[in-house]
Each structure stands twice: as structure tokens, then as C-alpha cells.
N, C-alpha and C. Protein backbone atom coordinates (compact mmCIF):
# COMPACT_ATOMS: atom_id res chain seq x y z
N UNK A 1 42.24 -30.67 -45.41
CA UNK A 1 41.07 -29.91 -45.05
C UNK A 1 40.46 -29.32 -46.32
N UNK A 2 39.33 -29.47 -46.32
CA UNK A 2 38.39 -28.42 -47.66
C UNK A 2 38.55 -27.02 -47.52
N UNK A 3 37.94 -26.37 -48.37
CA UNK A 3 38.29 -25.54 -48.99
C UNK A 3 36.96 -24.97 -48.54
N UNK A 4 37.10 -23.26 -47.95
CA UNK A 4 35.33 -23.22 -47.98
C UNK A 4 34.50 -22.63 -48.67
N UNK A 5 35.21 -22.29 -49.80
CA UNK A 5 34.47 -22.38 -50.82
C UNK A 5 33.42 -23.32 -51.44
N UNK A 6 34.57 -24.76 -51.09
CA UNK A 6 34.09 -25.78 -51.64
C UNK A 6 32.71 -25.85 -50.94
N UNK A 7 32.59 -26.01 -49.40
CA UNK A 7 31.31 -26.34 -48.54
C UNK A 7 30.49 -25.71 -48.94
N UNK A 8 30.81 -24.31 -49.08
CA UNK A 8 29.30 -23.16 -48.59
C UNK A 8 28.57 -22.73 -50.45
N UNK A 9 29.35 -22.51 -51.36
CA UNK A 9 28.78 -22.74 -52.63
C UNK A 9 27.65 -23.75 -53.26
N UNK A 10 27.62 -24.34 -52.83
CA UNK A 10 26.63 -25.92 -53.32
C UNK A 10 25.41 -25.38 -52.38
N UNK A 11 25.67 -25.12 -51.03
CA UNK A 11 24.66 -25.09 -50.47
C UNK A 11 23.70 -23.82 -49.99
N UNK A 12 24.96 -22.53 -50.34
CA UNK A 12 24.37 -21.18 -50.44
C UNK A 12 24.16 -20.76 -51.86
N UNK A 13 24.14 -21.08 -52.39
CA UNK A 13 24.10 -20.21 -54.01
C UNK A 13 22.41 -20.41 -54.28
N UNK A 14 21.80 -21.80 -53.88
CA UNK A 14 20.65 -21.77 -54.02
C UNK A 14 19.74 -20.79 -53.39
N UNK A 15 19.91 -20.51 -52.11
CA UNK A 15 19.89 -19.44 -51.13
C UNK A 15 19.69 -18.08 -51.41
N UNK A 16 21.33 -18.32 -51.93
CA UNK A 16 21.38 -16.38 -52.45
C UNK A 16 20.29 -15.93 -53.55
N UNK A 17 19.79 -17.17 -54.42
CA UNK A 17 19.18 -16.77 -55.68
C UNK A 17 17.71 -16.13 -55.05
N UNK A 18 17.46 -16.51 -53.93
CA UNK A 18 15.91 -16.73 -53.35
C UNK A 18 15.91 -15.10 -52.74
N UNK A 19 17.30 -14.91 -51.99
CA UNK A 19 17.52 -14.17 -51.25
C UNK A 19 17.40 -12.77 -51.69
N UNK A 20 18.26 -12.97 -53.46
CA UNK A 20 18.62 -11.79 -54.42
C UNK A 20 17.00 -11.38 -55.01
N UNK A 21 16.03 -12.36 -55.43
CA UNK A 21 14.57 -12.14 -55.57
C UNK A 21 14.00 -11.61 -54.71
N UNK A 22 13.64 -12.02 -52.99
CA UNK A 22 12.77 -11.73 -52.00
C UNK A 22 13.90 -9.97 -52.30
N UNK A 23 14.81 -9.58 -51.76
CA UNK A 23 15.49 -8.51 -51.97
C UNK A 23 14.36 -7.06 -52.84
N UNK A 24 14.76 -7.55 -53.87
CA UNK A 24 14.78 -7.14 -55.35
C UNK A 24 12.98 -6.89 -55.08
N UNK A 25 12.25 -7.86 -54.73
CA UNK A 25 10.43 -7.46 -54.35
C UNK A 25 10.49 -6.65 -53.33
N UNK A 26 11.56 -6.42 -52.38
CA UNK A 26 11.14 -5.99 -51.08
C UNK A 26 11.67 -3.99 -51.45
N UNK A 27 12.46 -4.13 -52.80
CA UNK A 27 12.80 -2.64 -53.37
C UNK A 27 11.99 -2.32 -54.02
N UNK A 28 11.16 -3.19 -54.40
CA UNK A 28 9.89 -2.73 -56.20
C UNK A 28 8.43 -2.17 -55.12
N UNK A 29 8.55 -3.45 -54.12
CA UNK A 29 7.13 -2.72 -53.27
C UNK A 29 7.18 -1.52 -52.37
N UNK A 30 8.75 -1.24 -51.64
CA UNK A 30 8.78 -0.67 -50.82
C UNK A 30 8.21 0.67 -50.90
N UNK A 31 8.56 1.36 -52.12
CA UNK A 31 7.67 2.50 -52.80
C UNK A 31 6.60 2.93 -52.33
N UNK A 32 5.75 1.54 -52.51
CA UNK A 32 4.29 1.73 -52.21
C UNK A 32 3.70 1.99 -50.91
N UNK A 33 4.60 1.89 -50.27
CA UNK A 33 4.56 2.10 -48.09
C UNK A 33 4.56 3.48 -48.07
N UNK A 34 5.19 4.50 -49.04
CA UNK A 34 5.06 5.84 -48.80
C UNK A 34 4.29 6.36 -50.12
N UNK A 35 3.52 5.58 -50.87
CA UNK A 35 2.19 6.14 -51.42
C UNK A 35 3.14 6.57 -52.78
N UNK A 36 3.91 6.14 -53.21
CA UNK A 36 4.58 5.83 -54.55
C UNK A 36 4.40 4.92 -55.56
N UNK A 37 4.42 5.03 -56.53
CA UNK A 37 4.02 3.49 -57.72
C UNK A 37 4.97 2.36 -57.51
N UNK A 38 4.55 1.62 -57.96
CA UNK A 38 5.00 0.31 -57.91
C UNK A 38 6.49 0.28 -58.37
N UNK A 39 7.67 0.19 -57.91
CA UNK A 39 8.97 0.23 -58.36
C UNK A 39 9.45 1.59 -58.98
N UNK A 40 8.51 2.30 -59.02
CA UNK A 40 9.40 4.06 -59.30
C UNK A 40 10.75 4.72 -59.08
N UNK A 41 11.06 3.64 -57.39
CA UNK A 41 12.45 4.01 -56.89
C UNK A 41 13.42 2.75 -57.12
N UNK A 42 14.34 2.97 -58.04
CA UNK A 42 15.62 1.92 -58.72
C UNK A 42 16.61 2.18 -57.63
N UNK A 43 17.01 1.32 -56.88
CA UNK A 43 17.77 1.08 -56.26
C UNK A 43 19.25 1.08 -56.99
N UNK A 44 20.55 1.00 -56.65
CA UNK A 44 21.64 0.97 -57.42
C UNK A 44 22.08 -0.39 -57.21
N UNK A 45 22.53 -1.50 -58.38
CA UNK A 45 22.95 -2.46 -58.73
C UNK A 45 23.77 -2.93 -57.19
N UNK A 46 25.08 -2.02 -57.12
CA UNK A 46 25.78 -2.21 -55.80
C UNK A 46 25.19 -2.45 -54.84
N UNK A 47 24.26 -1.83 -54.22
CA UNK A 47 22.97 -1.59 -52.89
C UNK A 47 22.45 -3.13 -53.11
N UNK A 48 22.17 -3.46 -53.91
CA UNK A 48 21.30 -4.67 -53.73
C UNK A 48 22.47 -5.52 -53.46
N UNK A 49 23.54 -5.44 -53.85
CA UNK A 49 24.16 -7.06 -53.58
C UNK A 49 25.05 -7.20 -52.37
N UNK A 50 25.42 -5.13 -51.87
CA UNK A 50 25.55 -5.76 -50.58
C UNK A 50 24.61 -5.92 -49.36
N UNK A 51 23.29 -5.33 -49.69
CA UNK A 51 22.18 -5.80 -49.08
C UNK A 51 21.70 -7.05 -49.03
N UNK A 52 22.18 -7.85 -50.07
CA UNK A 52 21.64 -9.58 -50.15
C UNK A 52 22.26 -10.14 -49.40
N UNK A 53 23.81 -9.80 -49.40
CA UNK A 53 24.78 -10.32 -48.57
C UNK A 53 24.15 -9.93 -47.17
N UNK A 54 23.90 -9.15 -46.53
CA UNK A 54 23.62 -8.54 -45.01
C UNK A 54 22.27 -9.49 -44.69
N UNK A 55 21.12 -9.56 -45.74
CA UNK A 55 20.63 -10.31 -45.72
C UNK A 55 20.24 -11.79 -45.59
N UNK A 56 21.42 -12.24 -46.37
CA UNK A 56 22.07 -14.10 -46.40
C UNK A 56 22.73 -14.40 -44.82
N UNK A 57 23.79 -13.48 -44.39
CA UNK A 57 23.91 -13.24 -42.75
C UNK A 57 22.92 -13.42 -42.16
N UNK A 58 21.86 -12.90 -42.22
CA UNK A 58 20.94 -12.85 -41.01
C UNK A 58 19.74 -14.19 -41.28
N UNK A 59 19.51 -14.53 -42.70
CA UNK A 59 19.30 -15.46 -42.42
C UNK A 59 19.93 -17.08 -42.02
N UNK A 60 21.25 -17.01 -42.40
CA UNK A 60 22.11 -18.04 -41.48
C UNK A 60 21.74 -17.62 -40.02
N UNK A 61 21.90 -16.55 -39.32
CA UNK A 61 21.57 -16.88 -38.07
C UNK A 61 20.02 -16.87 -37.61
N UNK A 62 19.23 -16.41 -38.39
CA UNK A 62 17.81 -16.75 -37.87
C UNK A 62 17.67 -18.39 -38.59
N UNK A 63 18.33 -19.49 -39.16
CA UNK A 63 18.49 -21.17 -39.18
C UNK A 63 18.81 -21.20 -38.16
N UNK A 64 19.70 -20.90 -37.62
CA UNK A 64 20.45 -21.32 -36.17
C UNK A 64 21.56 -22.29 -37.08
N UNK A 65 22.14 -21.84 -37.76
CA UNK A 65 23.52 -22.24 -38.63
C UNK A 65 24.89 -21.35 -38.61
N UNK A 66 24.67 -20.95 -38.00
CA UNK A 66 26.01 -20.22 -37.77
C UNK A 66 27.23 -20.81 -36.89
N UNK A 67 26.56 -21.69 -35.75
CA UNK A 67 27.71 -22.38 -35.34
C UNK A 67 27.73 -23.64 -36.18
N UNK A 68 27.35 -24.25 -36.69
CA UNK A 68 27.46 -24.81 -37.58
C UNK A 68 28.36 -24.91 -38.69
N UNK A 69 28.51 -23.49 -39.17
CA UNK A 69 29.33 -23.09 -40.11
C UNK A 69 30.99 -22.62 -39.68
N UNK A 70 30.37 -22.53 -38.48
CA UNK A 70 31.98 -21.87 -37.77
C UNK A 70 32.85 -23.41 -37.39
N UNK A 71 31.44 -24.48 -37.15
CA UNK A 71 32.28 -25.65 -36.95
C UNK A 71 32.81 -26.33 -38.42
N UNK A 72 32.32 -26.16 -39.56
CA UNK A 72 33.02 -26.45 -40.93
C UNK A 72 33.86 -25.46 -41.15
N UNK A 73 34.69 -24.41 -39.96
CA UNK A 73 35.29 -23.50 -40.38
C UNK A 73 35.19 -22.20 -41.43
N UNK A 74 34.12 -22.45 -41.62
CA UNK A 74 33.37 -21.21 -42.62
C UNK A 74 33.32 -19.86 -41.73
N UNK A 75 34.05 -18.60 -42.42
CA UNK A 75 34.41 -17.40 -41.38
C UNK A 75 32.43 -17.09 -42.03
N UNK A 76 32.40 -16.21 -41.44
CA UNK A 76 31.05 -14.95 -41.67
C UNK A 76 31.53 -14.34 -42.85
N UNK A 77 32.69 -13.90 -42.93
CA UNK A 77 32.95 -12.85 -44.24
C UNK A 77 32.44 -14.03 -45.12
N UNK A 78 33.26 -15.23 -45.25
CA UNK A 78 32.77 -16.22 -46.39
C UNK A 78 31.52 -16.41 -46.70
N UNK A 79 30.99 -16.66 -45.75
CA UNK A 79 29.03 -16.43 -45.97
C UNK A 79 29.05 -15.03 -46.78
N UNK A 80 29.44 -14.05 -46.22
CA UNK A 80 28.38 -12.86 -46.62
C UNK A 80 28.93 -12.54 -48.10
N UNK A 81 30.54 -13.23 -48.47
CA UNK A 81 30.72 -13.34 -50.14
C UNK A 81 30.10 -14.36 -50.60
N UNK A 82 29.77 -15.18 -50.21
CA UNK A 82 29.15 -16.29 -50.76
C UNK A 82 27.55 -15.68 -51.88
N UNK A 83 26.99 -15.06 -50.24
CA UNK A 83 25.71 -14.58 -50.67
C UNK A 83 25.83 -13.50 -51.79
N UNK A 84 26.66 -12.36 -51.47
CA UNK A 84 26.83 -11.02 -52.36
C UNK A 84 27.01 -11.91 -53.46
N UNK A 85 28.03 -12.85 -53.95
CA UNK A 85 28.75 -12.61 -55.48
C UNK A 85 27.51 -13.68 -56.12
N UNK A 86 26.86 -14.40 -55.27
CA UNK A 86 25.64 -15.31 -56.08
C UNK A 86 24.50 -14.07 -56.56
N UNK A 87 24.72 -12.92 -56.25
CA UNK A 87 23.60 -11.71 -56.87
C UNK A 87 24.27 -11.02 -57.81
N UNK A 88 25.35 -11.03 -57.80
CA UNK A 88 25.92 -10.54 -59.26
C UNK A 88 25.34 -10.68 -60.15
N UNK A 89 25.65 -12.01 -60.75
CA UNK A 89 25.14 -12.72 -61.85
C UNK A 89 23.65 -12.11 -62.34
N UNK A 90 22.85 -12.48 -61.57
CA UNK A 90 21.33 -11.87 -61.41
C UNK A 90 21.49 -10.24 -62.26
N UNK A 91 21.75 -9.34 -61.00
CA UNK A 91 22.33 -8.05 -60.88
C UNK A 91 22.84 -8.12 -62.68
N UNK A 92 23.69 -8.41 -63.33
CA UNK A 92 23.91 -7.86 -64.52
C UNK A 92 22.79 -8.71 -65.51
N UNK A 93 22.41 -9.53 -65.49
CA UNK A 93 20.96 -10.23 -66.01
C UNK A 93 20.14 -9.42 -66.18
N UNK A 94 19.30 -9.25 -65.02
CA UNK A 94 18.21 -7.92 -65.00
C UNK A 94 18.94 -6.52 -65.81
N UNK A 95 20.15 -6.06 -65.45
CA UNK A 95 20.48 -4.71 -66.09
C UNK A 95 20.68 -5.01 -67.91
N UNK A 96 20.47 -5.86 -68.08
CA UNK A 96 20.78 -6.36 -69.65
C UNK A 96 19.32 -6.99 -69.94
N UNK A 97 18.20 -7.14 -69.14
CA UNK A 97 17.07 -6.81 -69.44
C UNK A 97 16.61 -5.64 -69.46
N UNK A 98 16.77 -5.09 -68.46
CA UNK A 98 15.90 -3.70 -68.93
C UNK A 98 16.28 -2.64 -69.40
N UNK A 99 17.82 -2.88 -70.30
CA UNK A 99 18.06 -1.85 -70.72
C UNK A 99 17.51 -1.67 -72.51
């Protein structure tokens, strides 16, 4: 039997990268809904990546992939590390840009 790492990496990491961006715009604009500048409020490094993860969840089930994944034996926790640790990377990228 595979490994599910092996499955869900190849095909979520592309995902998470999209996921960790749409994220990351949806913290820089949110500001502006309560009449704040454009990204004024910095979210904390942590917050975003387990928000990407909660995020990567929900969009597996708004695909309608979730049984899907349960039939390649892929638990949910595995998704939602899948998604979190593909924003890491990002996550210390950006903090080594803008510092």
C-alpha cells in the first residue's frame, strides 16, 4: 500500500501555494472592510498557516473530494498537514522579505 504522503503531496502542494496567496490577500484587504489601510493589520505567521490548512479542508470538500480521498485512504488530518506545512515555506519567504 502507498504511503499518503506519497498521494496527496504531488497533488496538494500546488493547491496549498494558491491557497497560502488567496489567504495572505484575504488578510492585506480585510482591513479595508472596516475603513483601515491596505494591510495595516499583520496577521501572525502561525494564524496564517493554520488558517490555510482550515482553508485547504474546506476546499477539498467544496471539490466534492473528500470521499475520494478517504477512498485512497487519506485521513483529513493528512489533508489539513498537507495544506498547513506547504505554507510554511512561503510563511518564512515573505518574513525574510520584509524584514
Amino acid at each position: 500500500m502507498r504511503n499518503a504522503a506519497r498521494i496527496t503531496v504531488p497533488v496538494i502542494v500546488p493547491r496549498a501555494v494558491v491557497v497560502w496567496g488567496l489567504t495572505r490577500l484575504l488578510f492585506a484587504v480585510l482591513p479595508m472592510a472596516i475603513g483601515e489601510p491596505f494591510a495595516s493589520i499583520s496577521p501572525s505567521p502561525i494564524a496564517v498557516v493554520f488558517f490555510a490548512g482550515f482553508v485547504g479542508l474546506v476546499d477539498v470538500h467544496v471539490r466534492g473530494e473528500r470521499i475520494l480521498w478517504a477512498n485512497l485512504a487519506v485521513t483529513p488530518l493528512a489533508l489539513y498537514s498537507v495544506y498547513a506545512a506547504a505554507t510554511i515555506p512561503a510563511e518564512c519567504l515573505l518574513a525574510l522579505a520584509l524584514r
